[in-house]
PDB file of N, CA and C in Angstrom:
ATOM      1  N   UNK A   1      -2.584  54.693   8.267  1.00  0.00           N
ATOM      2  CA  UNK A   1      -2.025  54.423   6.960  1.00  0.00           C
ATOM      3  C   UNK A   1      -2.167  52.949   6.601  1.00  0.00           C
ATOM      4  N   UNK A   2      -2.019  51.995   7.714  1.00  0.00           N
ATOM      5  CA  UNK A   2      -2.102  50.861   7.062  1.00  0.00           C
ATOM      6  C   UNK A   2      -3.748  50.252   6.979  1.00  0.00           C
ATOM      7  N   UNK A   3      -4.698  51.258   7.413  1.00  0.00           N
ATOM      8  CA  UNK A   3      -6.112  50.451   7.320  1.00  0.00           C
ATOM      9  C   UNK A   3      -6.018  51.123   5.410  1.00  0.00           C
ATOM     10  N   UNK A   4      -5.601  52.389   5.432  1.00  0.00           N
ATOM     11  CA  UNK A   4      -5.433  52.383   4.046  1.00  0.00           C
ATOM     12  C   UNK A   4      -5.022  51.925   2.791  1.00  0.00           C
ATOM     13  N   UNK A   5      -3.756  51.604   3.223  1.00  0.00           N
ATOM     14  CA  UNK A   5      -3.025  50.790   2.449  1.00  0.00           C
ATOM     15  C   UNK A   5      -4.376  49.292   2.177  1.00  0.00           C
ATOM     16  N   UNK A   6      -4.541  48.683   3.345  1.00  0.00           N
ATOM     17  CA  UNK A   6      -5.076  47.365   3.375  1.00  0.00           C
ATOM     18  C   UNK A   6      -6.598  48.053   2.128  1.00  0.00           C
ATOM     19  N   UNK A   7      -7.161  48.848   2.094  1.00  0.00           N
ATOM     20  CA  UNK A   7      -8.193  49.276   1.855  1.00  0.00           C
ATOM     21  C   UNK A   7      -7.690  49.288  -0.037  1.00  0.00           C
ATOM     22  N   UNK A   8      -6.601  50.120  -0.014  1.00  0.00           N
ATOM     23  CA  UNK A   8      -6.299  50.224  -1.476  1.00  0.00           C
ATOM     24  C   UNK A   8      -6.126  48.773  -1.952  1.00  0.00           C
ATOM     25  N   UNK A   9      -5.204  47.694  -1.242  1.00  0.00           N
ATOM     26  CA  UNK A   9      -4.875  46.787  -1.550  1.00  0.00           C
ATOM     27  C   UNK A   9      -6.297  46.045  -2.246  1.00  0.00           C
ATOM     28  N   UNK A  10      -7.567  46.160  -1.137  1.00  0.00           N
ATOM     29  CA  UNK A  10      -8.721  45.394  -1.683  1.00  0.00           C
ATOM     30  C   UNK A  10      -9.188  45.537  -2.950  1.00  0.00           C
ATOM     31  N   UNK A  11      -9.447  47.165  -2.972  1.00  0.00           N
ATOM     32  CA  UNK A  11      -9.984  47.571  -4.330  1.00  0.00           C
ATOM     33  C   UNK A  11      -9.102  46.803  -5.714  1.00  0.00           C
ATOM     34  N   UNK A  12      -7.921  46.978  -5.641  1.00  0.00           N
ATOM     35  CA  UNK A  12      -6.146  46.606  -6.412  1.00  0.00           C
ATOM     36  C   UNK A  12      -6.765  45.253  -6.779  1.00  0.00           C
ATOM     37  N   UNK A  13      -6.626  44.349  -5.889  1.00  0.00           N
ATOM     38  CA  UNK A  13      -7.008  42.888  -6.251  1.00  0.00           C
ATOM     39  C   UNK A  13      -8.383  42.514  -6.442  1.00  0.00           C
ATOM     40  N   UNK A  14      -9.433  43.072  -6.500  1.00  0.00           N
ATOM     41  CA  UNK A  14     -10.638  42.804  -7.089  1.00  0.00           C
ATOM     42  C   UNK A  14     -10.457  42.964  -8.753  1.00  0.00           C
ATOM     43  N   UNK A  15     -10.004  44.232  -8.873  1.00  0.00           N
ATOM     44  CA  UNK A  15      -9.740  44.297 -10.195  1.00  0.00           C
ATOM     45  C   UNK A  15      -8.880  43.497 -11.034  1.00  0.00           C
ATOM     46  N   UNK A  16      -8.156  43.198 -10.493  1.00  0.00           N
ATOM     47  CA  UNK A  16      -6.985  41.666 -10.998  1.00  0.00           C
ATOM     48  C   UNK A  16      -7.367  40.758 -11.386  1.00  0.00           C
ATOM     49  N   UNK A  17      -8.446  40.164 -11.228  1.00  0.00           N
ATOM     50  CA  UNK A  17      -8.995  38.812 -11.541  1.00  0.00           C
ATOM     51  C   UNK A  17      -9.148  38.179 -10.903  1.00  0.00           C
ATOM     52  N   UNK A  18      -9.521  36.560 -10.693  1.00  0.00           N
ATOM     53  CA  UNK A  18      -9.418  35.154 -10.185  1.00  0.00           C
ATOM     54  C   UNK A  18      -7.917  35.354  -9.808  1.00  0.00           C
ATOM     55  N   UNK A  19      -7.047  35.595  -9.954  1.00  0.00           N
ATOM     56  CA  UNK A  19      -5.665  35.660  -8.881  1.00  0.00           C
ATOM     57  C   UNK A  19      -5.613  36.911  -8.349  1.00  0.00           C
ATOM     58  N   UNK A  20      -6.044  37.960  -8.167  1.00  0.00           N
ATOM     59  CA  UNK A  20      -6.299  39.107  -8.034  1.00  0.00           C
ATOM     60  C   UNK A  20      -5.381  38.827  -6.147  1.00  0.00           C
ATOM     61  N   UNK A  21      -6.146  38.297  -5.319  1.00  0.00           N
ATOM     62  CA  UNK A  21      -5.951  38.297  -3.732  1.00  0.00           C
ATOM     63  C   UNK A  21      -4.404  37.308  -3.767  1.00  0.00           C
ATOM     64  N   UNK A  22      -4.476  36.571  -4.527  1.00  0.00           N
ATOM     65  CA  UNK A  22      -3.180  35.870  -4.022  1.00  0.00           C
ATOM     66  C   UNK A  22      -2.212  36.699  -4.865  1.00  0.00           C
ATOM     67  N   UNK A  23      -2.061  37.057  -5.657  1.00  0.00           N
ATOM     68  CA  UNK A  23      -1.331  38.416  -6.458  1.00  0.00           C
ATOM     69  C   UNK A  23      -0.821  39.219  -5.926  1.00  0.00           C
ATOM     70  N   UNK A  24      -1.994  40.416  -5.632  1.00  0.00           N
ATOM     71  CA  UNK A  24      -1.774  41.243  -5.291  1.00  0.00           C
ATOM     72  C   UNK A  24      -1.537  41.156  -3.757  1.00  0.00           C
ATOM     73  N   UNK A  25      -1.595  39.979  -2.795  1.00  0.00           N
ATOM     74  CA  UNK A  25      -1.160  40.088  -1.251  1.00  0.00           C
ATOM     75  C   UNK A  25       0.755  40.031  -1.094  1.00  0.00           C
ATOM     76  N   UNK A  26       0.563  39.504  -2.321  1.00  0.00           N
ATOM     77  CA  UNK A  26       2.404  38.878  -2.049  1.00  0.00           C
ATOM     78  C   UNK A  26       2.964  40.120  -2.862  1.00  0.00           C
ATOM     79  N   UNK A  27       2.549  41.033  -4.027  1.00  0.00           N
ATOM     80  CA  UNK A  27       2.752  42.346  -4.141  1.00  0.00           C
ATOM     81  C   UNK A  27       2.693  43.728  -3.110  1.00  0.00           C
ATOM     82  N   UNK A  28       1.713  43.329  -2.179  1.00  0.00           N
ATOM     83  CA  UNK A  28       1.857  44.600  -1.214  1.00  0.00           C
ATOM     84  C   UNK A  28       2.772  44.197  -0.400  1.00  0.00           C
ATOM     85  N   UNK A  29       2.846  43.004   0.463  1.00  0.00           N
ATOM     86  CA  UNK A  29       3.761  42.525   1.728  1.00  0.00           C
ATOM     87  C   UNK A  29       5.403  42.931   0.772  1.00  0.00           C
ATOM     88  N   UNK A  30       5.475  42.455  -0.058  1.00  0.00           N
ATOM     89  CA  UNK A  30       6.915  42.795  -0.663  1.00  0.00           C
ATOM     90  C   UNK A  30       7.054  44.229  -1.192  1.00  0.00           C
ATOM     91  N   UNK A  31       6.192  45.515  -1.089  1.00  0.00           N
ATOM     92  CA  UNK A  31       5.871  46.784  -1.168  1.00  0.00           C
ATOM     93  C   UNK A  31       6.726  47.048  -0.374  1.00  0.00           C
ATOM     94  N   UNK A  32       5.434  46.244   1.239  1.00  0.00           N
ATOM     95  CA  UNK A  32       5.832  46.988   2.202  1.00  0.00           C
ATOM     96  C   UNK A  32       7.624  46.886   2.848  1.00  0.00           C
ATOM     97  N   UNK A  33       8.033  45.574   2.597  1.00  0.00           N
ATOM     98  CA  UNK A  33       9.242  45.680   3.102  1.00  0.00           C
ATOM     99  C   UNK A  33      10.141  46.345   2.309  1.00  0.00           C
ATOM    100  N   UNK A  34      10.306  46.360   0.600  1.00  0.00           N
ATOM    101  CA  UNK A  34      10.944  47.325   0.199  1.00  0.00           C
ATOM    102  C   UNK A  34      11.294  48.573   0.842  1.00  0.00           C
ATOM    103  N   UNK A  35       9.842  49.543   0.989  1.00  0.00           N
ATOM    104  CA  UNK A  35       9.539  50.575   1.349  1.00  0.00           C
ATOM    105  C   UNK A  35      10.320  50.637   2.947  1.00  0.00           C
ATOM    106  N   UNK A  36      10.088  49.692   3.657  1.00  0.00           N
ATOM    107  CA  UNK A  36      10.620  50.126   5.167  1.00  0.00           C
ATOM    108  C   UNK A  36      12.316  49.644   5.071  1.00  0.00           C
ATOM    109  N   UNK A  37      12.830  48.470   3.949  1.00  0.00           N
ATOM    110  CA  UNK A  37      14.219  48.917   3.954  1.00  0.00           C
ATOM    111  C   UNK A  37      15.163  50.032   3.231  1.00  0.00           C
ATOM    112  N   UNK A  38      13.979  50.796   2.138  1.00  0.00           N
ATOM    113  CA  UNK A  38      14.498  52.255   1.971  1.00  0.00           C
ATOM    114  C   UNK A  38      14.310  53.233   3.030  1.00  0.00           C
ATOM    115  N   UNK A  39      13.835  53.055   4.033  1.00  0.00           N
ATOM    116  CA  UNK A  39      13.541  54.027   4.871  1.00  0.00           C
ATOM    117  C   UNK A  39      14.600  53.732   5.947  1.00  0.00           C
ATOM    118  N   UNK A  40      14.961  52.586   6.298  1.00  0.00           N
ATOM    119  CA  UNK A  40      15.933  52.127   6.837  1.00  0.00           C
ATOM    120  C   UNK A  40      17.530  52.972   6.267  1.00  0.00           C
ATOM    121  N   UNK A  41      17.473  52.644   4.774  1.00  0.00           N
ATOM    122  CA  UNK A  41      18.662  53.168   4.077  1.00  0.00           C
ATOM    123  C   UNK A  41      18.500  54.752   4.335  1.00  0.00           C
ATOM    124  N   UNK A  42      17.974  55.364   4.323  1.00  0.00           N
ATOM    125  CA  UNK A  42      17.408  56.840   4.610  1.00  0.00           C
ATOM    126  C   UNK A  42      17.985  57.346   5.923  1.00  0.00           C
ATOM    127  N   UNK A  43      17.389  56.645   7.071  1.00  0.00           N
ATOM    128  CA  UNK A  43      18.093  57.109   8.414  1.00  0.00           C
ATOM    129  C   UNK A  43      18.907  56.340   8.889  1.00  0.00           C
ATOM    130  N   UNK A  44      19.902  56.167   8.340  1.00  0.00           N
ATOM    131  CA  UNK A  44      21.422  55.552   7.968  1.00  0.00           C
ATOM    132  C   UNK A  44      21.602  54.424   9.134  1.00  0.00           C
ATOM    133  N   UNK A  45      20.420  53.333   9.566  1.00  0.00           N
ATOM    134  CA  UNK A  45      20.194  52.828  10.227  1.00  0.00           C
ATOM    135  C   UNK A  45      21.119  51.534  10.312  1.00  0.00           C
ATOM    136  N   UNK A  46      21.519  51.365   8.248  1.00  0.00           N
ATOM    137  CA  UNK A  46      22.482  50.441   7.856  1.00  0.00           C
ATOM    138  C   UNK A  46      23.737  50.974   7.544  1.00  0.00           C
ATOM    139  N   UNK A  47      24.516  51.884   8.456  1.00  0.00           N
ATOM    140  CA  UNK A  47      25.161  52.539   7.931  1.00  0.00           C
ATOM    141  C   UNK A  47      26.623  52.238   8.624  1.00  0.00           C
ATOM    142  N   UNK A  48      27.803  52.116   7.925  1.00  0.00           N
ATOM    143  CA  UNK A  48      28.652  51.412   7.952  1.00  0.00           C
ATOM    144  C   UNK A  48      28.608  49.546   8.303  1.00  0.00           C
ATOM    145  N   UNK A  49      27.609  49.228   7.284  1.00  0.00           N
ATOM    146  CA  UNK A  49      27.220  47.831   7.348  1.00  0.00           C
ATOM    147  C   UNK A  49      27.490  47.202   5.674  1.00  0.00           C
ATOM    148  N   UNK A  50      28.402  47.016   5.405  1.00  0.00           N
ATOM    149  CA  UNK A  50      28.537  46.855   4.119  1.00  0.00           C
ATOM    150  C   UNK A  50      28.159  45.556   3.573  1.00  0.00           C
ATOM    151  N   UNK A  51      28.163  44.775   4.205  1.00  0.00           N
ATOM    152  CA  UNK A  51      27.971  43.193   3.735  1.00  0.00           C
ATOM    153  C   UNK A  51      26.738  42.965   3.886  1.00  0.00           C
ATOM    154  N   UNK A  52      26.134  43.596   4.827  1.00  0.00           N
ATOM    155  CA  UNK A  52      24.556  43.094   4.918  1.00  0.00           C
ATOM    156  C   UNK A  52      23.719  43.890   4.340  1.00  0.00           C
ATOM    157  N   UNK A  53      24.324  45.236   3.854  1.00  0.00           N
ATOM    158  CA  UNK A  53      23.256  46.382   3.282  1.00  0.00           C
ATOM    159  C   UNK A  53      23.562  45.575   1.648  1.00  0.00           C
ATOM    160  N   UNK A  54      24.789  44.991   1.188  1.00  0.00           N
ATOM    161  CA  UNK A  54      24.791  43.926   0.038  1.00  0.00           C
ATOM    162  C   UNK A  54      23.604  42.988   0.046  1.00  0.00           C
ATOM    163  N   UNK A  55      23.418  42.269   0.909  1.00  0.00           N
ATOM    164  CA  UNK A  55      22.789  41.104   1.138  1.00  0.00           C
ATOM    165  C   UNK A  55      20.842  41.736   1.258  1.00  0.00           C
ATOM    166  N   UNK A  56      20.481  43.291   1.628  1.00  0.00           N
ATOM    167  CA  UNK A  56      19.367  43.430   1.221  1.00  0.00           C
ATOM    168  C   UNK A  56      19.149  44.580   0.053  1.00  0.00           C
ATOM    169  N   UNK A  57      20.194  44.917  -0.339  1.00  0.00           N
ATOM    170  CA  UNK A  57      20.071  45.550  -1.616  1.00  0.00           C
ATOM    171  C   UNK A  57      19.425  43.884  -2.615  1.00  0.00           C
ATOM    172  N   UNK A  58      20.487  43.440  -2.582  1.00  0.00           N
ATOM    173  CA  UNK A  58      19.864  41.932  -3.270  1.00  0.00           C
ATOM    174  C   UNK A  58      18.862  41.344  -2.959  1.00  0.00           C
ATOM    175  N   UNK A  59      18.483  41.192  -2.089  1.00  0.00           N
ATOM    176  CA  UNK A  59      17.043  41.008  -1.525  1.00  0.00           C
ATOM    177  C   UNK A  59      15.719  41.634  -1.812  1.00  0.00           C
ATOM    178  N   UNK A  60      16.025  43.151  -1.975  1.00  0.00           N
ATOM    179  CA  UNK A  60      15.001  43.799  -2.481  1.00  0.00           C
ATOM    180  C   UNK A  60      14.548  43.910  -4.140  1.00  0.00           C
ATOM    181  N   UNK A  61      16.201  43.331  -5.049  1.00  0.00           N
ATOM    182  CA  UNK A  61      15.852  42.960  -6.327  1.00  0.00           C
ATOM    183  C   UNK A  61      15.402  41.618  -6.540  1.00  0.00           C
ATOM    184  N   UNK A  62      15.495  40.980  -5.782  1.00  0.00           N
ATOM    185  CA  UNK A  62      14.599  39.512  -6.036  1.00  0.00           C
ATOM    186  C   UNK A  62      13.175  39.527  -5.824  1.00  0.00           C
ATOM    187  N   UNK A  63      12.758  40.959  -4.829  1.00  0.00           N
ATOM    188  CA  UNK A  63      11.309  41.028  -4.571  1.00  0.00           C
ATOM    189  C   UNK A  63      10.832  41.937  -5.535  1.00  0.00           C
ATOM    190  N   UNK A  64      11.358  42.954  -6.257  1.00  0.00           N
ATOM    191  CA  UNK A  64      11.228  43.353  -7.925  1.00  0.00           C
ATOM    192  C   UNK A  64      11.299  42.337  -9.081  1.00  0.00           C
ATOM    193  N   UNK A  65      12.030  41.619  -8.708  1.00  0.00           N
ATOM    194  CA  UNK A  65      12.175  40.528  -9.824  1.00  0.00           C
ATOM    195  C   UNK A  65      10.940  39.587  -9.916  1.00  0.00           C
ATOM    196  N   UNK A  66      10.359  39.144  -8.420  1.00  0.00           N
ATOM    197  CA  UNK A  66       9.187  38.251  -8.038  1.00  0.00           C
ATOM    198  C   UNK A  66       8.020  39.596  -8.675  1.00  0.00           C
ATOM    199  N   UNK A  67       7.844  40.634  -8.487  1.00  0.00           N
ATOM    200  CA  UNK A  67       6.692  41.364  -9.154  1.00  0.00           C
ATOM    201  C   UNK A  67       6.414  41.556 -10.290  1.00  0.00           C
ATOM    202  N   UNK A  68       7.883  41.285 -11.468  1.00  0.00           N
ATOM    203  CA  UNK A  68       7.542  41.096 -12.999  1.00  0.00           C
ATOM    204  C   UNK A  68       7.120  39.973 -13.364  1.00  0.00           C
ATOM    205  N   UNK A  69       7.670  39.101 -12.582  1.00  0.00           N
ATOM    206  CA  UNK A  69       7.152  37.503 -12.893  1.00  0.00           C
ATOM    207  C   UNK A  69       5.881  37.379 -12.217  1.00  0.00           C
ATOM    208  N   UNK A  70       5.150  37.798 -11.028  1.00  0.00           N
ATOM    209  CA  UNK A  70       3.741  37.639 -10.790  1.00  0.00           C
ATOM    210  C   UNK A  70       2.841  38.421 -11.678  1.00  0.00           C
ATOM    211  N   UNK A  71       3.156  39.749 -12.058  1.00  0.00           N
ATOM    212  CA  UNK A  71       2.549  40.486 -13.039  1.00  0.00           C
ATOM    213  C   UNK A  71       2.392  39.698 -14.378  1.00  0.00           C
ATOM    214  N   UNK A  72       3.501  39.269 -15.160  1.00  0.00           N
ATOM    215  CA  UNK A  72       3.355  38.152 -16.132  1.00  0.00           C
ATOM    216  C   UNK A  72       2.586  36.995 -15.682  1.00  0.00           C
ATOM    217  N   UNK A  73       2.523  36.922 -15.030  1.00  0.00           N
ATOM    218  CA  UNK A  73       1.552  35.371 -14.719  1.00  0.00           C
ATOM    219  C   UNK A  73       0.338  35.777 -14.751  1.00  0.00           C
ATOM    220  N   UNK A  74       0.232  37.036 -14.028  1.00  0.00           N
ATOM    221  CA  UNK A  74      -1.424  37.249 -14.230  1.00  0.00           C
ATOM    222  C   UNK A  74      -1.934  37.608 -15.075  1.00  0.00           C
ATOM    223  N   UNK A  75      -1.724  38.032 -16.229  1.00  0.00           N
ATOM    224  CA  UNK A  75      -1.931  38.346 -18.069  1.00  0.00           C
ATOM    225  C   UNK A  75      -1.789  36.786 -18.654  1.00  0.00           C
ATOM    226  N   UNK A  76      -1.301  35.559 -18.214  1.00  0.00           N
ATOM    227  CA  UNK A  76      -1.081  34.263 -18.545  1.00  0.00           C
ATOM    228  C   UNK A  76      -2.763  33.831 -18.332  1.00  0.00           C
ATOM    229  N   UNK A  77      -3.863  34.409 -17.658  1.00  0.00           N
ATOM    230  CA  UNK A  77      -5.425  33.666 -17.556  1.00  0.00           C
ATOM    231  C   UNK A  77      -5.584  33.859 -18.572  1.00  0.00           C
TER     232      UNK A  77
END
């Protein structure tokens, strides 16, 4: 899965432009950790952890928040 992922990622950022690789690398790495701390939340791995499942709930909206603002930047060429 991840030679795939890495594989989709290439195609993804060719098409992006001149920021295309620095774009889209800091878009997948922040994918991927989203993705593995919902999976985390899933098999209740954070479970009765209230302060720190706070601390990456928030965490994971700052790395949504960083993907509207890199997406806007790259429509800014």
């Amino acid at each position: 899965m991840w030679f795939a992922a890495i594989g989709i990622y290439g195609q993804g950022a060719a098409t992006m432009g001149n920021l295309g690789p620095v774009i889209g690398w800091v878009m997948f790495m922040a994918l991927a950790l989203i993705v593995s701390n919902l999976w985390g939340l899933e098999t209740d791995e954070w479970k009765n952890l209230k302060k720190p499942k706070k601390y990456l709930l928030i965490g994971n909206i700052i790395l949504i928040i960083s993907w509207i603002i890199l997406g806007f930047a790259n429509t800014l060429q």
